[in-house]
Protein backbone atom coordinates (compact mmCIF):
# COMPACT_ATOMS: atom_id res chain seq x y z
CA UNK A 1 0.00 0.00 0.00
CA UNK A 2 1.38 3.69 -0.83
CA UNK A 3 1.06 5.97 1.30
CA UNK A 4 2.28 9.80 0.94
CA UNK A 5 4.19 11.64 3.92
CA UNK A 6 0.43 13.68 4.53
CA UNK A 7 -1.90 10.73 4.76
CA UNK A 8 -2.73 9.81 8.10
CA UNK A 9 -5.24 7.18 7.99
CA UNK A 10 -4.97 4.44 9.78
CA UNK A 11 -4.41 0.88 8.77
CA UNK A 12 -6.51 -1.37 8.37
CA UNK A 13 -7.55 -3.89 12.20
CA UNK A 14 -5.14 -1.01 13.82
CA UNK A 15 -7.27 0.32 16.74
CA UNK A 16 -6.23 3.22 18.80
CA UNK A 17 -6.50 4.31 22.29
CA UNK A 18 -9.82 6.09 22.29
CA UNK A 19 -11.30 3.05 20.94
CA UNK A 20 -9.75 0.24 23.13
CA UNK A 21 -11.36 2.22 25.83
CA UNK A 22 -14.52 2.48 24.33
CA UNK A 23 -14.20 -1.82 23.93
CA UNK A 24 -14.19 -1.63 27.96
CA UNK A 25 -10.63 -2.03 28.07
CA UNK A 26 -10.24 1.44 29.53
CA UNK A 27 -8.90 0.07 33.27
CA UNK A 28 -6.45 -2.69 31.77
CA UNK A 29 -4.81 0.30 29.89
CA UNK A 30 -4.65 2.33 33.10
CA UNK A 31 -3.22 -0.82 34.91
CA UNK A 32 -0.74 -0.89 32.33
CA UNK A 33 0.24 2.79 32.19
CA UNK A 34 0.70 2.74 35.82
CA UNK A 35 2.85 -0.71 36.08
CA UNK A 36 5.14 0.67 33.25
CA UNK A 37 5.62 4.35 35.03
CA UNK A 38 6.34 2.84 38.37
CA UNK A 39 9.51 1.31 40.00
CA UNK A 40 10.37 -1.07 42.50
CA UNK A 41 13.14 -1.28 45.29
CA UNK A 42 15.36 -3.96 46.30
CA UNK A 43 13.70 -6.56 48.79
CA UNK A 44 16.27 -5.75 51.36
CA UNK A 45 15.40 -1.79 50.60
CA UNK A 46 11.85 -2.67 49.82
CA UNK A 47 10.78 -3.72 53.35
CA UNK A 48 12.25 -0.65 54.65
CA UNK A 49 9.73 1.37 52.75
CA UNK A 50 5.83 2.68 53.02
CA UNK A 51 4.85 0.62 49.72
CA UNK A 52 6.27 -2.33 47.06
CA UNK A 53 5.99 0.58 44.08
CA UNK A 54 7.18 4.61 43.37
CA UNK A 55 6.57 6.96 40.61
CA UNK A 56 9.85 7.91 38.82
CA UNK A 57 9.43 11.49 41.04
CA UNK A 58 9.32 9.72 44.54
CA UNK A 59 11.85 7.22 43.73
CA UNK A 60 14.86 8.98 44.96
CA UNK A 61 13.08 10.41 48.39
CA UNK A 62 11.91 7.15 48.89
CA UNK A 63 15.50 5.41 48.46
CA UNK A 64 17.06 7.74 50.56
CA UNK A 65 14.65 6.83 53.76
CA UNK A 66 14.39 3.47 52.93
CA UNK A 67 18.44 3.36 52.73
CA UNK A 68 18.57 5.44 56.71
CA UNK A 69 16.42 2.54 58.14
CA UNK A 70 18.27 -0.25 56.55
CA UNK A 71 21.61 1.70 57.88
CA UNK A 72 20.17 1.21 61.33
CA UNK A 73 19.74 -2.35 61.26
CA UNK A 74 22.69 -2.82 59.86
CA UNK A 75 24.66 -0.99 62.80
CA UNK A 76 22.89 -2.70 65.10
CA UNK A 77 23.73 -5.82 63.70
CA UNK A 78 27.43 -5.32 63.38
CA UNK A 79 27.18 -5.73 59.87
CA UNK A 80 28.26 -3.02 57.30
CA UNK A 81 27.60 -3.18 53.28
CA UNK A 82 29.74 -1.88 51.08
CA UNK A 83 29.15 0.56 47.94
CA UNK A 84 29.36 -2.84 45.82
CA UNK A 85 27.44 -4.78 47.82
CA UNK A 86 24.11 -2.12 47.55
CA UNK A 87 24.85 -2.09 43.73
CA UNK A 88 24.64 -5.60 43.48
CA UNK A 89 21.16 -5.41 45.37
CA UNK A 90 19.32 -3.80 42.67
CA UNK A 91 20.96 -6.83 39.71
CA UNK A 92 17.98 -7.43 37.79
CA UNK A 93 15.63 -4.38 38.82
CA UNK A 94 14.36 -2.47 35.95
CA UNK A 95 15.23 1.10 36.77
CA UNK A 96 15.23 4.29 34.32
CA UNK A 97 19.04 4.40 32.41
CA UNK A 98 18.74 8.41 33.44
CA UNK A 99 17.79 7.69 37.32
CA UNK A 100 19.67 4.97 37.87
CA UNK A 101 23.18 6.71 39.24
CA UNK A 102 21.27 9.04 41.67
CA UNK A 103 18.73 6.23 43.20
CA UNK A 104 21.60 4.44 44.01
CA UNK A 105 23.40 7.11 45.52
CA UNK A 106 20.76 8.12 47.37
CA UNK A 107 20.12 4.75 48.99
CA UNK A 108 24.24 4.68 49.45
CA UNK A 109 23.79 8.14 50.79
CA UNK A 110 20.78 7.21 53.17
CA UNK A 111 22.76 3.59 54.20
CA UNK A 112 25.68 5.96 55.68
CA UNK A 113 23.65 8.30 56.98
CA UNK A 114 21.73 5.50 58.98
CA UNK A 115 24.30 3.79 60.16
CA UNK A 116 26.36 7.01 61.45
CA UNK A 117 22.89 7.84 63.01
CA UNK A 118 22.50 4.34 64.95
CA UNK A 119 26.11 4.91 66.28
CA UNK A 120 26.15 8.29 67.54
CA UNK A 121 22.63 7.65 68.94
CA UNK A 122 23.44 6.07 72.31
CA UNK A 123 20.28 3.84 72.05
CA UNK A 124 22.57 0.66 71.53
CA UNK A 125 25.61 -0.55 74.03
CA UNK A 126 29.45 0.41 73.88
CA UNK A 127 30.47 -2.92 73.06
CA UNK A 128 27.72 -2.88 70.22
CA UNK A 129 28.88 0.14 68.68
CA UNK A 130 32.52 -0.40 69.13
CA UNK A 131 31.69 -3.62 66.75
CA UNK A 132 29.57 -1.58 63.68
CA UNK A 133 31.97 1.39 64.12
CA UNK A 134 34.97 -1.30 63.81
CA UNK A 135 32.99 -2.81 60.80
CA UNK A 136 32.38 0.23 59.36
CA UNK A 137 35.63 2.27 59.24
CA UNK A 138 38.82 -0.78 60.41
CA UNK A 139 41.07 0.12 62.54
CA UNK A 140 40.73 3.64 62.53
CA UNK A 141 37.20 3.04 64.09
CA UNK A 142 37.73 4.85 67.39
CA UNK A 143 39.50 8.12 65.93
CA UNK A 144 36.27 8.23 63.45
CA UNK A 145 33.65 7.56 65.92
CA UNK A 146 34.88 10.42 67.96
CA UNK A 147 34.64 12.90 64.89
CA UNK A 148 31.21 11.43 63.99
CA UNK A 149 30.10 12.15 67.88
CA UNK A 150 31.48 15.57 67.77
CA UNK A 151 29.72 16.22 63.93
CA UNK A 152 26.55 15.26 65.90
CA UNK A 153 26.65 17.54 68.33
């Protein structure tokens, strides 16, 4: 079939949008709209966070809290993730190419903040910070503790 640059008919069985919804299809295409517009977070992030799904615009905020409460546990657990180790936690989520650096440095971002947060807190034990300050910064744990303390106030 030839077709000149101005003709805009449409093909033949092609239906468009106005008319799917007029089939009754109108809440499947909303469904689908909002699945493809909306990202997920990590499961260790995810359970961190008020809900499973966020718009591209809330994605950040939402990494960045989620990554302060995960922090938290962490410290009191002793346990400290590196910058590799939340990369690899988002292998085989499907974020935005053009997002993607700042979500994760947000969560990074949030993680540290967290943690530093759960140590300078005195809600946990000296022995149990000693251990997440030692796992966090080596041996020079004790010198950086005391300049996290005095950057808290």
């Amino acid at each position: 079939m030839d077709r000149s640059p101005g003709d805009h008919q449409p093909l033949m069985g092609v239906t468009d949008r106005a008319s799917l919804a007029e089939m009754g299809n109108e809440e499947e295409t909303k469904r689908r709209h909002w699945s493809r517009g909306t990202y997920s977070l990590p499961e260790e992030l995810a359970r961190h966070a008020p809900r499973k799904r966020f718009a591209p615009e809330e994605l950040r905020v939402a990494c960045r809290e989620a990554g302060e409460d995960l922090g938290r546990e962490d410290a009191q657990e002793a346990r400290f993730r590196t910058a590799a180790q939340m990369v690899e936690m988002w292998r085989g989520l499907d974020l935005p190419a053009w997002k993607a650096p700042y979500v994760l440095r947000d969560a990074r971002l949030g993680y540290l903040n967290g943690y530093e947060s759960a140590l300078v807190s005195g809600d946990t034990s000296e022995q149990q910070i000693s251990y997440a300050a030692e796992a966090r910064w080596g041996e020079r744990w004790r010198e950086r503790l005391r300049v996290a303390r005095e950057r808290s106030g």
